[in-house]
Protein backbone atom coordinates (compact mmCIF):
# COMPACT_ATOMS: atom_id res chain seq x y z
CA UNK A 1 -35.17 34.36 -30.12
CA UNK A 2 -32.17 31.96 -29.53
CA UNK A 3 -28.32 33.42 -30.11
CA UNK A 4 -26.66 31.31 -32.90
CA UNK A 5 -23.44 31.63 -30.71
CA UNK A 6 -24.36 30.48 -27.41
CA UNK A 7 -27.72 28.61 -28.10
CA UNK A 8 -28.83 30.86 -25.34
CA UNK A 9 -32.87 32.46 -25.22
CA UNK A 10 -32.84 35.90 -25.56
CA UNK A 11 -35.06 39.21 -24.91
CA UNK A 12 -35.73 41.09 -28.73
CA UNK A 13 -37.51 43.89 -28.89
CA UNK A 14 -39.23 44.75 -32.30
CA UNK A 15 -39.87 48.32 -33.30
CA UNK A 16 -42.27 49.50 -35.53
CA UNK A 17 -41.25 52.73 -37.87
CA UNK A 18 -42.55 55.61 -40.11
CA UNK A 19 -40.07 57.26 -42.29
CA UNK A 20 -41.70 60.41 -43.31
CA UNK A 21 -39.34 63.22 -44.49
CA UNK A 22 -36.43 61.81 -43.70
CA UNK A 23 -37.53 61.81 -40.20
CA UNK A 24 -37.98 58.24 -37.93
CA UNK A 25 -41.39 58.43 -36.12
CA UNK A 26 -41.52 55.49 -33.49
CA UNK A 27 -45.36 54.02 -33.76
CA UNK A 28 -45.15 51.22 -32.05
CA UNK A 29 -42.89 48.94 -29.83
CA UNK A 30 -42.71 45.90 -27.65
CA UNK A 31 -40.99 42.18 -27.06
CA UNK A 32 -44.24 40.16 -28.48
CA UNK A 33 -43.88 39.26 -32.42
CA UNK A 34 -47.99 38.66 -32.40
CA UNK A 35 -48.53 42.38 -31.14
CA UNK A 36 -46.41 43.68 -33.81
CA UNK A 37 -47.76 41.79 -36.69
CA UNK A 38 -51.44 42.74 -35.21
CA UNK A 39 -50.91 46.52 -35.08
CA UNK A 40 -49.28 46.29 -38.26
CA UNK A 41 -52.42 44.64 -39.72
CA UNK A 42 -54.33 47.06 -38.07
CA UNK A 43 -52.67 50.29 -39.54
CA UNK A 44 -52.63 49.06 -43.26
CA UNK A 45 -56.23 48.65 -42.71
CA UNK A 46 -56.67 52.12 -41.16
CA UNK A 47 -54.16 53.73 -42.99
CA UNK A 48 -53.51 52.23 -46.10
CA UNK A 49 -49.35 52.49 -45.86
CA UNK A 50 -47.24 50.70 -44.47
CA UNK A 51 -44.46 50.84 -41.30
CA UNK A 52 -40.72 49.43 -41.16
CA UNK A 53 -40.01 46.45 -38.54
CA UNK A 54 -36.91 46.59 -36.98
CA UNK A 55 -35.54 44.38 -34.98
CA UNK A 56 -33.27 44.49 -31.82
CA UNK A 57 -31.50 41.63 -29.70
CA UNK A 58 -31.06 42.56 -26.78
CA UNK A 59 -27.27 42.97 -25.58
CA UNK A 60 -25.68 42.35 -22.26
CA UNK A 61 -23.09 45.03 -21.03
CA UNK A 62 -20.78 45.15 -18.05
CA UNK A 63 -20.23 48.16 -16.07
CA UNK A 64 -16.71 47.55 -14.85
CA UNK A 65 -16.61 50.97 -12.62
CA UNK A 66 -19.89 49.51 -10.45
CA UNK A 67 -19.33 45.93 -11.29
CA UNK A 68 -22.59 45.37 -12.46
CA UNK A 69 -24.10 43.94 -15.89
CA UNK A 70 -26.77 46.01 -17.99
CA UNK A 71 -28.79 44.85 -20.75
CA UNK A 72 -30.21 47.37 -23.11
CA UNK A 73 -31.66 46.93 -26.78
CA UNK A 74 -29.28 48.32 -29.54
């Protein structure tokens, strides 16, 4: 995934979610769009419902007390 800012490649992490009972169960999760959209496939076969994709860039932050950068998914 490219940032629309900076033209810049960037790490995205894609999440796929149950929401049963108000409740967020995590089933799957990783940075490949094919894996996704196979275990997706996979578990309407199996299952017969479907999950929620979510998608999240992943961010660059800068710890100023150690003066070091961190990049995390939000």
């Amino acid at each position: 995934m490219q940032d629309i800012l900076t033209g810049e490649s960037m790490e995205t992490l894609y999440r796929m979610v149950q929401i049963k009972g108000g409740k967020r169960i995590e089933k799957f999760k990783t940075t490949d769009i094919k894996q996704v959209l196979r275990f997706h496939k996979w578990y309407v076969k199996r299952y017969r419902e479907g999950l929620l994709l979510e998608i999240l860039p992943q961010k660059k932050r800068y710890n100023w007390k150690e003066k070091s950068i961190d990049y995390t998914f939000e």
